[in-house]
C-alpha atoms as a PDB file:
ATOM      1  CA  UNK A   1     -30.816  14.784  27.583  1.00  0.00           C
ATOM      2  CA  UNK A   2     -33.007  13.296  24.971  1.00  0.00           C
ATOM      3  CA  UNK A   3     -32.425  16.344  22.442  1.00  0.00           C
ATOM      4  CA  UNK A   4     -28.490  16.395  23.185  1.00  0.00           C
ATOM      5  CA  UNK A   5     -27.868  12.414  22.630  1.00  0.00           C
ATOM      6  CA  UNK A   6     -30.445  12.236  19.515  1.00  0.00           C
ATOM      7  CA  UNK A   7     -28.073  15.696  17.561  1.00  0.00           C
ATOM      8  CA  UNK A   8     -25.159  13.345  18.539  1.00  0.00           C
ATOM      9  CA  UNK A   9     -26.341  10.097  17.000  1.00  0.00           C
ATOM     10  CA  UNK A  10     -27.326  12.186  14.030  1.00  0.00           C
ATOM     11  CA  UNK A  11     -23.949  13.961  13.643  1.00  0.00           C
ATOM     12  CA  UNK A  12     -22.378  10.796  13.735  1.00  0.00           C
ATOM     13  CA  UNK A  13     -24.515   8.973  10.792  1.00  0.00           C
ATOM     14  CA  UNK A  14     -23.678  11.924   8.740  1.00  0.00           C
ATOM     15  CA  UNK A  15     -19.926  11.548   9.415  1.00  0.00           C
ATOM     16  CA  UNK A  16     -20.082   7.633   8.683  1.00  0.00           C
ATOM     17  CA  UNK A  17     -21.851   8.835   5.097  1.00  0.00           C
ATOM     18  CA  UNK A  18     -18.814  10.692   4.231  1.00  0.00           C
ATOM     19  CA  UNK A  19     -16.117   8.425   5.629  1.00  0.00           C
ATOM     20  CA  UNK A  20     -17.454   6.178   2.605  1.00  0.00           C
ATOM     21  CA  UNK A  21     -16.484   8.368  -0.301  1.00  0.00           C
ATOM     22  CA  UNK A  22     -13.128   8.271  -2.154  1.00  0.00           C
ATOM     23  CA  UNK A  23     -11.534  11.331  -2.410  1.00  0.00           C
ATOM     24  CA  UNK A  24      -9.067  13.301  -4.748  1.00  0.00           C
ATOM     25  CA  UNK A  25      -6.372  13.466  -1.167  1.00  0.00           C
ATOM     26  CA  UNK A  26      -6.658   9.647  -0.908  1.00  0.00           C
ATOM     27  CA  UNK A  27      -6.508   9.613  -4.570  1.00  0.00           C
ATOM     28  CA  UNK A  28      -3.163  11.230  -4.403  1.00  0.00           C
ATOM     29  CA  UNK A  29      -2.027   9.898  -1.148  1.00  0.00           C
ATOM     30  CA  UNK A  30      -2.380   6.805  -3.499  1.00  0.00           C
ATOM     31  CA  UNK A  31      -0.318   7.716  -5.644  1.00  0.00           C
ATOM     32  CA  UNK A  32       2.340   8.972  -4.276  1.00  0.00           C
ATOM     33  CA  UNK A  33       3.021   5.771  -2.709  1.00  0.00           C
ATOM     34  CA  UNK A  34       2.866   3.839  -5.526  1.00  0.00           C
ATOM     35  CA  UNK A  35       5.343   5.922  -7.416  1.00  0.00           C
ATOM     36  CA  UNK A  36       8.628   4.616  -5.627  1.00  0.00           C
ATOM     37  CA  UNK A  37       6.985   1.266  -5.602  1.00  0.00           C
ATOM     38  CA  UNK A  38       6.878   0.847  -9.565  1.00  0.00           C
ATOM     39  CA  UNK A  39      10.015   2.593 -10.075  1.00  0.00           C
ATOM     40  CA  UNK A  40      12.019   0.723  -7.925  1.00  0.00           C
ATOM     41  CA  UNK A  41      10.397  -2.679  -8.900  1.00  0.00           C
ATOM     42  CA  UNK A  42      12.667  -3.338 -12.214  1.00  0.00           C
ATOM     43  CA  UNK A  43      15.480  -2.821 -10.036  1.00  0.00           C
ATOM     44  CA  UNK A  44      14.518  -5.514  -7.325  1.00  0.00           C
ATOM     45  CA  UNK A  45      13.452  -8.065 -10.016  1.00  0.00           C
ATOM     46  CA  UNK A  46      16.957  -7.485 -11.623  1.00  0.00           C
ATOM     47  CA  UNK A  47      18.634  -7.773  -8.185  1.00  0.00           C
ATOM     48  CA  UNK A  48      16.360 -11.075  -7.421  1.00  0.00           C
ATOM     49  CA  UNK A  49      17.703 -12.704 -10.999  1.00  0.00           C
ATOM     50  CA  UNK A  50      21.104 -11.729 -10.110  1.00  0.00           C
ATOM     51  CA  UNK A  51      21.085 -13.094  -6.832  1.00  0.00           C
ATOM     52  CA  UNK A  52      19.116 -16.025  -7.684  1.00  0.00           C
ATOM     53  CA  UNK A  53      21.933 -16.829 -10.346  1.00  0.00           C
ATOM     54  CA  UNK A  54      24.587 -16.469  -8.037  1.00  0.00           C
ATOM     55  CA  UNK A  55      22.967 -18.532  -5.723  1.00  0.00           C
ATOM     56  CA  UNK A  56      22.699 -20.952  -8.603  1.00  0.00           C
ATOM     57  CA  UNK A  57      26.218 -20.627  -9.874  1.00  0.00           C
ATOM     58  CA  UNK A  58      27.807 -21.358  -6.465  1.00  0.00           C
ATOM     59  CA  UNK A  59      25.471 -24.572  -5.496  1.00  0.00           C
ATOM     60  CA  UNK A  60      27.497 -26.036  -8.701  1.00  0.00           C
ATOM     61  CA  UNK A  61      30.610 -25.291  -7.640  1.00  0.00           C
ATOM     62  CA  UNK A  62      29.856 -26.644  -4.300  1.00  0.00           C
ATOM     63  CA  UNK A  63      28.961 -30.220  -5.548  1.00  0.00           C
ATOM     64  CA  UNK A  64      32.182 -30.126  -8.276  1.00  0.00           C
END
């Protein structure tokens, strides 16, 4: 029992060294969420102003 649980705990520490590391799949995993993100962003800040404005423009009717 000593041999078996001993070749577990060392299996494990060797798959807690590697869980560490950085690789090229999450470097691209990465990336390919971040793609739509800055793409899209322009066109939510644009929306934001717009709304914002509008927002703006009709609190000044409101107290005319």
């Amino acid at each position: 029992m000593k041999e078996w649980w001993n070749k577990k705990k060392e299996k494990m520490r060797k798959s807690k060294k590697h869980n560490d590391q950085y690789s090229f799949g999450d470097f691209l995993i990465d990336v390919l969420i971040w793609i739509p993100e800055l793409v899209l962003l322009p066109f939510r800040i644009v929306f934001w102003l717009l709304r914002g404005l509008g927002r703006l423009i009709e609190n000044i009717f409101n107290v005319v």
